[in-house]
Protein backbone atom coordinates (compact mmCIF):
# COMPACT_ATOMS: atom_id res chain seq x y z
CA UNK A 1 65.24 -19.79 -25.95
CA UNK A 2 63.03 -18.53 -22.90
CA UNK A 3 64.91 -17.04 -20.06
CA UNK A 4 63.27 -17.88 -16.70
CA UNK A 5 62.56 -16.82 -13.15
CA UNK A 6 62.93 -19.16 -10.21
CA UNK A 7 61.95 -17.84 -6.47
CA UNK A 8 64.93 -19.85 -4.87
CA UNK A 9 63.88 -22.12 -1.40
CA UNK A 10 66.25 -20.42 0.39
CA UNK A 11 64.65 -17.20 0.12
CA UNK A 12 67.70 -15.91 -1.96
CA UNK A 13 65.26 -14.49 -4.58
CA UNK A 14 64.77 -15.42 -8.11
CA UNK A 15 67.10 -17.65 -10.12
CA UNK A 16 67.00 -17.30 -13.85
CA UNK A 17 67.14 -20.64 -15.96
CA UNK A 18 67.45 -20.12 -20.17
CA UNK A 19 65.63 -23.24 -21.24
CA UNK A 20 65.52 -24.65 -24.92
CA UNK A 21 62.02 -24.84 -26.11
CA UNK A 22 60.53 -25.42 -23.12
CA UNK A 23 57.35 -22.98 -22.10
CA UNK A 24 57.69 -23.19 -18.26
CA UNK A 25 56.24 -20.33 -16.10
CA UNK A 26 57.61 -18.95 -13.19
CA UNK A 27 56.31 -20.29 -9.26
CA UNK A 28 57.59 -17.50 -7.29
CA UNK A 29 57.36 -18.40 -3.12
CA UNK A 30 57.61 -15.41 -0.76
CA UNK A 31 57.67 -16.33 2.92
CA UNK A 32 55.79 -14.18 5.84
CA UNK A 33 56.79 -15.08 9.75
CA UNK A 34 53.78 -13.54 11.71
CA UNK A 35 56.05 -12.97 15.07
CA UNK A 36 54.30 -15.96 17.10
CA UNK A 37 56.04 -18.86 15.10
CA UNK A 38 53.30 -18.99 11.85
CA UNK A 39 54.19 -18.39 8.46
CA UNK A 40 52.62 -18.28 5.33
CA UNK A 41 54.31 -19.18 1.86
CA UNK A 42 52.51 -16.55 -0.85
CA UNK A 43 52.88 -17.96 -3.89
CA UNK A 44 52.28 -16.75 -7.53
CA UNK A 45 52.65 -18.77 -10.74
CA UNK A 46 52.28 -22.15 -11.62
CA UNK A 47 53.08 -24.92 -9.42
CA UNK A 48 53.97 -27.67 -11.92
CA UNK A 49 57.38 -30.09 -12.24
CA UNK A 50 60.34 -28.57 -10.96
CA UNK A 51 58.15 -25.90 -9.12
CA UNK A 52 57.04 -28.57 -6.99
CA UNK A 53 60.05 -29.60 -5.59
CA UNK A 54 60.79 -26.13 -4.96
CA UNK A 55 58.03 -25.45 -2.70
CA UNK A 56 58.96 -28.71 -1.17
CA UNK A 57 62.25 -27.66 0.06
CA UNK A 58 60.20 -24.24 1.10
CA UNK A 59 58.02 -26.21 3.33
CA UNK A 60 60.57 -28.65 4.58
CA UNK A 61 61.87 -27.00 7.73
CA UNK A 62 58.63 -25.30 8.40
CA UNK A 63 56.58 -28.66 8.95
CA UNK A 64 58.05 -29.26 12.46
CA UNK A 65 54.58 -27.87 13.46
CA UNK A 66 52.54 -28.23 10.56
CA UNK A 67 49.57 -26.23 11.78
CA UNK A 68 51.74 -23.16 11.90
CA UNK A 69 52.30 -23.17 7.89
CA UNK A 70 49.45 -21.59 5.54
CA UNK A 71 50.02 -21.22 1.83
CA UNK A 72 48.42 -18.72 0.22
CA UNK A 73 47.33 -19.58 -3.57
CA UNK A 74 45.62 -16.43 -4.55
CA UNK A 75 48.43 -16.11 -6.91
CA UNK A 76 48.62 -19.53 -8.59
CA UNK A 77 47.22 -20.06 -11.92
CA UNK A 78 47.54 -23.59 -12.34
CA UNK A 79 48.33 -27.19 -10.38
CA UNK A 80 49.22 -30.14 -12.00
CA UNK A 81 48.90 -33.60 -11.11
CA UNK A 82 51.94 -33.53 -8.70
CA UNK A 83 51.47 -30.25 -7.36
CA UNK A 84 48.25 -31.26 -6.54
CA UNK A 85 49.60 -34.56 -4.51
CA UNK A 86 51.88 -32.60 -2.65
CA UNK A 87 49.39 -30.18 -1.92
CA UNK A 88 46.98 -33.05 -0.34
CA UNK A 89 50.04 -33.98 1.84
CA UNK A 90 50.37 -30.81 3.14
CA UNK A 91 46.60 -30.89 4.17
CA UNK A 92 47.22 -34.16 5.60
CA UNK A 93 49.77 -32.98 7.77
CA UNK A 94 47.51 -30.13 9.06
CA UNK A 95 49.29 -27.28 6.87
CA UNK A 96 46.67 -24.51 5.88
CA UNK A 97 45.62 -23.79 2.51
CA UNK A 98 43.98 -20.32 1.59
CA UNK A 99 42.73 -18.38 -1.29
CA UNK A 100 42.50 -21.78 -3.43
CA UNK A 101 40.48 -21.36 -6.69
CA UNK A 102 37.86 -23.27 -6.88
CA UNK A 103 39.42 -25.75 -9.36
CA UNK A 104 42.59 -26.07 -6.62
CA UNK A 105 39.91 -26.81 -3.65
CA UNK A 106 37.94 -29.14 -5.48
CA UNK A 107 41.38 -31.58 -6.38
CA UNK A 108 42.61 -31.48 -2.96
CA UNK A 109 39.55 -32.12 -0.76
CA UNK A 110 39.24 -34.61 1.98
CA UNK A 111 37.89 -37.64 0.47
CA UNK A 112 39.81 -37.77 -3.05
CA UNK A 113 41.87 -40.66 -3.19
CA UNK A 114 45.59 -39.74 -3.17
CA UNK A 115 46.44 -43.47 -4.65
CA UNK A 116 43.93 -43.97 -7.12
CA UNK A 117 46.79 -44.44 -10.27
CA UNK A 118 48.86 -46.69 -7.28
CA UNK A 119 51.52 -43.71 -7.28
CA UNK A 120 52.34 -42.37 -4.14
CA UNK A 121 52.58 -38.56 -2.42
CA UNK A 122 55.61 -36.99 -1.39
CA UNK A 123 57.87 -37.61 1.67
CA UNK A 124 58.87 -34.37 3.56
């Protein structure tokens, strides 16, 4: 069994999850409030499955003014197909993305179709 860390949505730190044969990695999500209503979600890991829907309730109460939220992805070593999804609807919604790697920029760039296998993006 693999014992696992979690960086809870609600900022309570990390969660640890024992999993039966499962090889997950950790997506840890550290929030930074500039002072002048911006904040930036820095987050390390992998943003894959569950991790996804984790960052989703991150970003939920910050998208009131999208343009205030930046996400930092210096950290992140890999983004799968629905990581990647949600990541275009953050872009869509005017959300900032920095320190992609070039694989990460190249998946979410304006122009990609977001419906090209007819499934459809998340709803925040």
């Amino acid at each position: 069994m693999e014992t696992l860390e979690v960086q809870a949505a609600d900022g309570h730190g990390l969660c640890q999850y024992t999993l039966p044969g499962e090889n997950l990695t950790v997506l840890k999500i550290d929030s930074v409030a500039n002072g002048s209503g911006n904040v930036t979600l820095i987050l390390e890991g992998r943003l894959i499955g569950p991790w996804v829907e984790e960052l989703r309730q991150a970003c939920k109460g910050k998208l009131d003014n999208p343009a205030s939220l930046t996400l930092d992805l210096a950290g992140v070593a890999f983004v799968d197909r629905a990581g990647v999804e949600f990541l275009r609807s953050l872009v869509d919604r005017h959300a900032r993305l920095s320190n992609c790697s070039p694989f990460v920029a190249e998946q979410i760039k304006p122009g990609q179709s977001k419906q090209e296998d007819g499934e459809h993006g998340y709803d925040l």
